[in-house]
C-alpha atoms as a PDB file:
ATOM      1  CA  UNK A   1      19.415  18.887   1.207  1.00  0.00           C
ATOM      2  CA  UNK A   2      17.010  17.966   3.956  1.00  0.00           C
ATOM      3  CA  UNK A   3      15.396  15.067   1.420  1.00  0.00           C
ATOM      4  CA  UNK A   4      18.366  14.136   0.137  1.00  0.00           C
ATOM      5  CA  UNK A   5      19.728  13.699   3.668  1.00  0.00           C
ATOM      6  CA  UNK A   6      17.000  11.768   4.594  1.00  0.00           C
ATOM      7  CA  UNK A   7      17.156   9.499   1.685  1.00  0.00           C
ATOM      8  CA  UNK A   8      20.373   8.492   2.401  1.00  0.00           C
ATOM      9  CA  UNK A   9      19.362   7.405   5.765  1.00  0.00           C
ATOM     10  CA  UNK A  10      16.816   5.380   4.733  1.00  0.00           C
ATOM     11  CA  UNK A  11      19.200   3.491   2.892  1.00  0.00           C
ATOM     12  CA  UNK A  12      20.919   2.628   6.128  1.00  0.00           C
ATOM     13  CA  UNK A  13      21.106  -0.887   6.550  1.00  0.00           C
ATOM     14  CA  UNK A  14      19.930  -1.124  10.396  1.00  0.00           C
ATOM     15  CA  UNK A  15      17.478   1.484   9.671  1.00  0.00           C
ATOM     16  CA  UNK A  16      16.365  -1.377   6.687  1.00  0.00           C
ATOM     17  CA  UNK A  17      15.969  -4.208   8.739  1.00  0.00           C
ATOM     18  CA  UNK A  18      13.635  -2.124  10.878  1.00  0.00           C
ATOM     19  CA  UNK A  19      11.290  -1.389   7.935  1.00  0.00           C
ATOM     20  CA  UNK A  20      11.409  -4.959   7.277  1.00  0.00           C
ATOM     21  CA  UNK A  21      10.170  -6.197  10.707  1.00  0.00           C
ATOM     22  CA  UNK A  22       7.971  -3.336  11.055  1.00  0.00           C
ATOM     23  CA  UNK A  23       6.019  -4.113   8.014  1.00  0.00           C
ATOM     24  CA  UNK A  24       6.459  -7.793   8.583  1.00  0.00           C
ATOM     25  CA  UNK A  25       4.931  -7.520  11.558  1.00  0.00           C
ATOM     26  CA  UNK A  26       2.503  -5.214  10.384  1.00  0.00           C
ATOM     27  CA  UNK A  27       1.406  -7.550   7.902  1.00  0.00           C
ATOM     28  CA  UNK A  28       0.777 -10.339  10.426  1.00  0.00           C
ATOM     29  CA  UNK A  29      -1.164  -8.115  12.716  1.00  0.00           C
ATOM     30  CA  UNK A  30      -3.454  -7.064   9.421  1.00  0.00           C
ATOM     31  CA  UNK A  31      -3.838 -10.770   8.273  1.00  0.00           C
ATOM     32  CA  UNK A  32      -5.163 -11.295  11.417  1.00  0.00           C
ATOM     33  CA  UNK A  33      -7.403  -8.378  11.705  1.00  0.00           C
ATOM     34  CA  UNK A  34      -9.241  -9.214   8.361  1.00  0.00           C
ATOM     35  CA  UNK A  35      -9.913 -12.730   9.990  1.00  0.00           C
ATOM     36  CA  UNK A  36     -13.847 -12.251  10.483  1.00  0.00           C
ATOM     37  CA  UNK A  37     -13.711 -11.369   6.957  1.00  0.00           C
ATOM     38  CA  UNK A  38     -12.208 -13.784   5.428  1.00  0.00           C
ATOM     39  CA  UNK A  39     -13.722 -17.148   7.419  1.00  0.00           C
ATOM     40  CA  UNK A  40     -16.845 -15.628   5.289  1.00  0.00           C
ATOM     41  CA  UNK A  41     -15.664 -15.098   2.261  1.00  0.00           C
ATOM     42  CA  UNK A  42     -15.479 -17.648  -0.927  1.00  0.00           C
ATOM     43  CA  UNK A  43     -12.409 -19.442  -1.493  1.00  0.00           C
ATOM     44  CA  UNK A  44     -11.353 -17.953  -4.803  1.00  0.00           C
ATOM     45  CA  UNK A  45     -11.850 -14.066  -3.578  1.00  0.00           C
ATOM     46  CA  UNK A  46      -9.914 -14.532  -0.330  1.00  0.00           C
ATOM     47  CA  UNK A  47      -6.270 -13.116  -2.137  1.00  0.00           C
ATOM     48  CA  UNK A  48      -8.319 -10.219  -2.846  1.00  0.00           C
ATOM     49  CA  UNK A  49      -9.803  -9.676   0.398  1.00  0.00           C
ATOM     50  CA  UNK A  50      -6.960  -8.501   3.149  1.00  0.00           C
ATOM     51  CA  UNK A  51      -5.786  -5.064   0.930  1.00  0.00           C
ATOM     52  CA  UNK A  52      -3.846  -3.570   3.114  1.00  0.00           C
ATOM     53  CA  UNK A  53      -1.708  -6.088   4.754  1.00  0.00           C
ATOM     54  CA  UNK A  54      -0.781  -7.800   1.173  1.00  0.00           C
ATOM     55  CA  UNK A  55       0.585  -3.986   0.161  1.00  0.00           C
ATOM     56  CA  UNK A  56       2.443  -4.352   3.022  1.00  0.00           C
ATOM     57  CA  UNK A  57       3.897  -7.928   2.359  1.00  0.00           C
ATOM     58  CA  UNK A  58       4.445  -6.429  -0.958  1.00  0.00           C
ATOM     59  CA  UNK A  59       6.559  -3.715   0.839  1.00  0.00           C
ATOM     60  CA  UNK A  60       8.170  -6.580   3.137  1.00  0.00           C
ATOM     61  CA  UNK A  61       9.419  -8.569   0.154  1.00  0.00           C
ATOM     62  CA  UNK A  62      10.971  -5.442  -1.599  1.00  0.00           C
ATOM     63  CA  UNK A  63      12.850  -4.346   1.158  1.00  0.00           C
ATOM     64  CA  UNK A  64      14.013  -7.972   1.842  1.00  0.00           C
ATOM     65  CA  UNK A  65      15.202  -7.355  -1.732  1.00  0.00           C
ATOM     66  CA  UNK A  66      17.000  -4.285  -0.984  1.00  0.00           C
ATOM     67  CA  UNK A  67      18.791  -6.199   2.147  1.00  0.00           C
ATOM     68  CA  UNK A  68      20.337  -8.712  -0.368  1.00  0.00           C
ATOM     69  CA  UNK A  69      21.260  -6.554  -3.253  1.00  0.00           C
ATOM     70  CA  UNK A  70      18.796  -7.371  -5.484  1.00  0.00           C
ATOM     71  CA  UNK A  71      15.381  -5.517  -7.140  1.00  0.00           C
ATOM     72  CA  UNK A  72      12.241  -6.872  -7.523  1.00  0.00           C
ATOM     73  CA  UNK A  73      10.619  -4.730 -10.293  1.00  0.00           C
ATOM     74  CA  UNK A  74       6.986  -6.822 -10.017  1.00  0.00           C
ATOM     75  CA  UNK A  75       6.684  -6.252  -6.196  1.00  0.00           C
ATOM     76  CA  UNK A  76       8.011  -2.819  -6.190  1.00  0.00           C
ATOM     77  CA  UNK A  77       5.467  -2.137  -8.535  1.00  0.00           C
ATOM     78  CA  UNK A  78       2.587  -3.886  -6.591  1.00  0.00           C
ATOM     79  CA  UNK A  79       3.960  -2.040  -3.652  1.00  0.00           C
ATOM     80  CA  UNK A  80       4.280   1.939  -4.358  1.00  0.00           C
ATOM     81  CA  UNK A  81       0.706   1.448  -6.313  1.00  0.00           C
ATOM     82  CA  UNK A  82      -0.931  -0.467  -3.451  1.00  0.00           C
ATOM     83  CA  UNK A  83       0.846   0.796  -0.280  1.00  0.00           C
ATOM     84  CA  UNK A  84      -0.170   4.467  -1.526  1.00  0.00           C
ATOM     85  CA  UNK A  85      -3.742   3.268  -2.693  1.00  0.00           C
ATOM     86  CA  UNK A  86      -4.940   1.524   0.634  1.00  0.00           C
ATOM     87  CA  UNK A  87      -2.673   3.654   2.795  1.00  0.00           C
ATOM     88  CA  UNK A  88      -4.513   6.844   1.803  1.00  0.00           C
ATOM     89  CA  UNK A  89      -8.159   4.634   1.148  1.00  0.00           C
ATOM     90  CA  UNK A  90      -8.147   3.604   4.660  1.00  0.00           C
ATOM     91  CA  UNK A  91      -7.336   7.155   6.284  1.00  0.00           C
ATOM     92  CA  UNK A  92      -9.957   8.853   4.593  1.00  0.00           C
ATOM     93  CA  UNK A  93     -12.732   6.209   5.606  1.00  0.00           C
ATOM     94  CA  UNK A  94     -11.823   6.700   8.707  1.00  0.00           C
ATOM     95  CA  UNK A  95     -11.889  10.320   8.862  1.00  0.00           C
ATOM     96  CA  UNK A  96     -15.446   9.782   7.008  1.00  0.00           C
ATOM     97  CA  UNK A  97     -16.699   7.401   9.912  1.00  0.00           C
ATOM     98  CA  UNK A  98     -15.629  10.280  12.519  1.00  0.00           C
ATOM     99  CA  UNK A  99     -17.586  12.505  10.563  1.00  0.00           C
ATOM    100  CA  UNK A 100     -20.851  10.607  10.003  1.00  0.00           C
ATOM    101  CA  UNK A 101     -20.678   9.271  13.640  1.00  0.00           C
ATOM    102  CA  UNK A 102     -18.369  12.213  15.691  1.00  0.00           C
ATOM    103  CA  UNK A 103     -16.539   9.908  17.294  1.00  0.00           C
ATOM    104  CA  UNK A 104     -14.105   6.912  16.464  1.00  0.00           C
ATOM    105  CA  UNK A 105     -12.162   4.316  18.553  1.00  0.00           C
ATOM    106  CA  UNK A 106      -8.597   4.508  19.809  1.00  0.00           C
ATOM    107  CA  UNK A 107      -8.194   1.883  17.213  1.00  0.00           C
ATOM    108  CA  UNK A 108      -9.267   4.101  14.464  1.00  0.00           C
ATOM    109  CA  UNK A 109      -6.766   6.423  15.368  1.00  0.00           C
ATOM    110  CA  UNK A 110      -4.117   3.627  15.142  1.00  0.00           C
ATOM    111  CA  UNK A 111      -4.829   2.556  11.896  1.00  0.00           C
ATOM    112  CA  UNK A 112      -5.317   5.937  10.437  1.00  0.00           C
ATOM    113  CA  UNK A 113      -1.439   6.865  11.920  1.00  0.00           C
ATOM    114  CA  UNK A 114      -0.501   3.417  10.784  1.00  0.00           C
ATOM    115  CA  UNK A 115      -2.132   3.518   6.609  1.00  0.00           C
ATOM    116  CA  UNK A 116      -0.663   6.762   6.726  1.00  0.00           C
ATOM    117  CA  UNK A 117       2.832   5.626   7.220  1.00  0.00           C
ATOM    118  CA  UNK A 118       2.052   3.029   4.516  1.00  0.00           C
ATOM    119  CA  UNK A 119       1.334   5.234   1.724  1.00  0.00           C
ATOM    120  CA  UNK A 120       4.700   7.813   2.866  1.00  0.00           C
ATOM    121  CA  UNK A 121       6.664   4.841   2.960  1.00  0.00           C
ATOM    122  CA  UNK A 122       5.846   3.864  -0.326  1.00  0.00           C
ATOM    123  CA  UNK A 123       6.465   6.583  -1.561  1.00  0.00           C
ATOM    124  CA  UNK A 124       9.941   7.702  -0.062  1.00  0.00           C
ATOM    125  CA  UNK A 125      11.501   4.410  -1.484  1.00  0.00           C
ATOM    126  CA  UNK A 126      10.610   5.083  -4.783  1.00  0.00           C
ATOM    127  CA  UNK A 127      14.279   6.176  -5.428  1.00  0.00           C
ATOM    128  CA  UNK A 128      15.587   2.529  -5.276  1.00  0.00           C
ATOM    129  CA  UNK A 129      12.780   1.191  -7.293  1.00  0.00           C
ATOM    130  CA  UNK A 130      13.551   0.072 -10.759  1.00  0.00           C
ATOM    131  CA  UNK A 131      10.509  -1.604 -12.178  1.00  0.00           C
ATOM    132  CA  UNK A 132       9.415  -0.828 -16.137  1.00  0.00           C
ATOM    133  CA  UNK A 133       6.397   0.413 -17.350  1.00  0.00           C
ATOM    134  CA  UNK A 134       5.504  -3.210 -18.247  1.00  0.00           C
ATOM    135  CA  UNK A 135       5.879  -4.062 -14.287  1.00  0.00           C
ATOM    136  CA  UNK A 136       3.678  -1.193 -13.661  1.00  0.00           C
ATOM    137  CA  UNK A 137       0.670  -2.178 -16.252  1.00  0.00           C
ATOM    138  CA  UNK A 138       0.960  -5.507 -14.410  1.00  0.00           C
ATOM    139  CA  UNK A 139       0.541  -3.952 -10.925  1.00  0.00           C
ATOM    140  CA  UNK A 140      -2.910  -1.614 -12.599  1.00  0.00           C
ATOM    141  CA  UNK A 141      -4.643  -4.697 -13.656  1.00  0.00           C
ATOM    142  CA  UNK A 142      -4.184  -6.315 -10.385  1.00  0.00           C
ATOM    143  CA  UNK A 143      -4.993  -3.214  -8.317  1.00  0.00           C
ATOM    144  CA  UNK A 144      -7.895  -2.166 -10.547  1.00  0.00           C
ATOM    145  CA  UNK A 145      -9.347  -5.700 -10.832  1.00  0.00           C
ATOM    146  CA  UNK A 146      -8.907  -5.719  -7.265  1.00  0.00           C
ATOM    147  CA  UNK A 147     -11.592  -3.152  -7.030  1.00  0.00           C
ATOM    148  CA  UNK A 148     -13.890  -4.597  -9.064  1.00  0.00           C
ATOM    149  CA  UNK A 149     -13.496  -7.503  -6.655  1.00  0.00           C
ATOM    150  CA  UNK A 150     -14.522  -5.016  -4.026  1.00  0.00           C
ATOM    151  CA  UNK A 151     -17.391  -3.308  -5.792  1.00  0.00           C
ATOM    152  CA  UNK A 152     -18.755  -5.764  -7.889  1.00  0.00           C
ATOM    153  CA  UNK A 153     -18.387  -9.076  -6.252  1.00  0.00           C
ATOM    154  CA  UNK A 154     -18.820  -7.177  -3.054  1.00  0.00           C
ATOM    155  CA  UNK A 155     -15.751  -8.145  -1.386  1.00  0.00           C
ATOM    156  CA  UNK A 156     -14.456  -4.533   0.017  1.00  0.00           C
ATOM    157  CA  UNK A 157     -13.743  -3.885   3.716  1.00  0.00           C
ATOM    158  CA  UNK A 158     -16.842  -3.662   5.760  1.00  0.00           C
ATOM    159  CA  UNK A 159     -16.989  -0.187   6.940  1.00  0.00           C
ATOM    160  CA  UNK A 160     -20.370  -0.092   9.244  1.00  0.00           C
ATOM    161  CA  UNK A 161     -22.353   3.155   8.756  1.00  0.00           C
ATOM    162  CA  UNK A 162     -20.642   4.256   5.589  1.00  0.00           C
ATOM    163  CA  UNK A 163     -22.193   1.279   3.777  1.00  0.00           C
ATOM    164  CA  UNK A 164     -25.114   3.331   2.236  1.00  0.00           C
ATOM    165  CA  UNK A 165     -22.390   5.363   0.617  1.00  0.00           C
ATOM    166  CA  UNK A 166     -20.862   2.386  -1.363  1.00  0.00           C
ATOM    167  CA  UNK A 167     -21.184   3.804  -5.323  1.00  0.00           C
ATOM    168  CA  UNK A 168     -19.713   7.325  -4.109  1.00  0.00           C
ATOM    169  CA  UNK A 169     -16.437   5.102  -2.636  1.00  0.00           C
ATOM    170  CA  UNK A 170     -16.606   2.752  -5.072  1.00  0.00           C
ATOM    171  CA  UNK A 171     -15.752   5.798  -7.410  1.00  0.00           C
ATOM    172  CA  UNK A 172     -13.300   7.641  -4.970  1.00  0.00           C
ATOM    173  CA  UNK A 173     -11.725   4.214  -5.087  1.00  0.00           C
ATOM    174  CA  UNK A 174     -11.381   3.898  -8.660  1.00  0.00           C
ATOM    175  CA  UNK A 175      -9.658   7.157  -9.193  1.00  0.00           C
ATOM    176  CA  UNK A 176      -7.518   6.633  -6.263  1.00  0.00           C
ATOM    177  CA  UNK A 177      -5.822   4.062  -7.759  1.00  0.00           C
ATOM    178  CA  UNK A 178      -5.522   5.736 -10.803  1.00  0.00           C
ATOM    179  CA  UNK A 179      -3.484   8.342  -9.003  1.00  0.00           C
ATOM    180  CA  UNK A 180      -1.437   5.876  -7.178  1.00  0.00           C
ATOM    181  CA  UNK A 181      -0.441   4.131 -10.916  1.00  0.00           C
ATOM    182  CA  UNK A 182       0.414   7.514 -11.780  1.00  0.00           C
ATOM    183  CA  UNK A 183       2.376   8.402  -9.008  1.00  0.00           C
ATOM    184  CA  UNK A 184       4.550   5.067  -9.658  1.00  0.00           C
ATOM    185  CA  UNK A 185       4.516   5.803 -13.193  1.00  0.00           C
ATOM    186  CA  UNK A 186       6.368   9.393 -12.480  1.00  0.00           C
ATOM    187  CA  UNK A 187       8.210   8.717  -9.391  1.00  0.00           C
ATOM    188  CA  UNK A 188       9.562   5.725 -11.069  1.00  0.00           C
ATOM    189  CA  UNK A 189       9.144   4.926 -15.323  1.00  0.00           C
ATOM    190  CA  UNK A 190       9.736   8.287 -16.463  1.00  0.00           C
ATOM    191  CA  UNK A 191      13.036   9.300 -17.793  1.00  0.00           C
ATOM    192  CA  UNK A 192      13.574  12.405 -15.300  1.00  0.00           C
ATOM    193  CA  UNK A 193      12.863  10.234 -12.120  1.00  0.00           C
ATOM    194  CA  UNK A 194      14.860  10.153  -9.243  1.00  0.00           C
ATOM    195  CA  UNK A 195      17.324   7.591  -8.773  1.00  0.00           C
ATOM    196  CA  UNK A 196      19.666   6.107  -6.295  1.00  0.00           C
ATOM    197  CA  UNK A 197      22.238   3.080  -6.379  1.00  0.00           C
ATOM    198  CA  UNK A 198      21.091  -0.119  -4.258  1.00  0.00           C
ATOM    199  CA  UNK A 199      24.745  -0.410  -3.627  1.00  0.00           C
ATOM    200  CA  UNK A 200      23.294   1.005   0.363  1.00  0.00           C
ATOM    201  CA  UNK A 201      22.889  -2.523   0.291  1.00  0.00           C
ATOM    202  CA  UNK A 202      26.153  -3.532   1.208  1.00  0.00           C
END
């Protein structure tokens, strides 16, 4: 009762257009944050570079969606797979940094609250998601070629002293996206999944 209850509330349309600007503004806070990044990186890896704000402009556009009635299967896709992947990837390097260092900036603690919301979010939408199995493949090559942008090409978030660990999160990254095209493959392909009407959208 409790989840259904709070389902239907996030389906209320004021409630929606505070998602929206939340994550929209979210979004332009974490384009900006990745700016020392990306005035260093090449040209053609820079769409690959900002992770977590793009899940979140993902995120943006879907609920925009919602707001006028209409699904976007691609970017709801893209957005459960990467919201939940970078969401949860950027909490735990956190939590590593307080543990190699024992300490961590008020910032950290931000953006650890902040991913953490991302990947819940993600996630407690995935009622009013209708994308195919054929959306979701095309989400898993883009997420998991993302990572070999990352790893291979060197591209991934710079993380100061947890550098020397890079193959052992290279690998935790891998497999964390496999979980998170999993979790949109059962909260949102299979048969049994969970629906409800976008007619909130009214």
């Amino acid at each position: 009762m409790f989840l259904k209850n709070l389902l239907n509330f996030l389906s209320f349309r004021p409630f929606l257009w505070l998602i929206f600007w939340v994550n929209l503004l979210g979004t332009i806070y974490g384009y900006i944050w990745y700016i020392p990044q990306l005035v260093i990186t090449p040209a053609k890896f820079l769409v690959f570079v900002p992770d977590s704000p793009t899940a979140s402009l993902f995120f943006t556009i879907a609920i925009a969606g919602f707001l006028f009635k209409k699904n976007l299967p691609f970017i709801e896709a893209l957005a459960i797979v990467t919201l939940f992947k970078y969401g949860i990837w950027a909490v735990v390097m956190n939590l590593l940094v307080l543990a190699e260092t024992g300490s961590m900036a008020w910032q950290a603690y931000m953006l650890i609250f902040s991913h953490l919301g991302m990947a819940v979010q993600g996630l407690l939408y995935s009622p009013y998601y209708r994308f195919k199995s054929y959306h979701l493949a095309a989400a898993a090559v883009w997420t998991l070629h993302n990572d070999v942008i990352d790893y291979v090409f060197g591209m991934m978030p710079r993380y100061g002293s947890l550098m020397i660990y890079l193959p052992q999160i290279g690998y935790f990254t891998f497999w964390l996206s496999m979980l998170s095209i999993f979790l949109g493959y059962y909260l949102v392909v299979r048969k049994k999944a969970y629906k409800l009407s976008l007619s909130f959208a009214q």
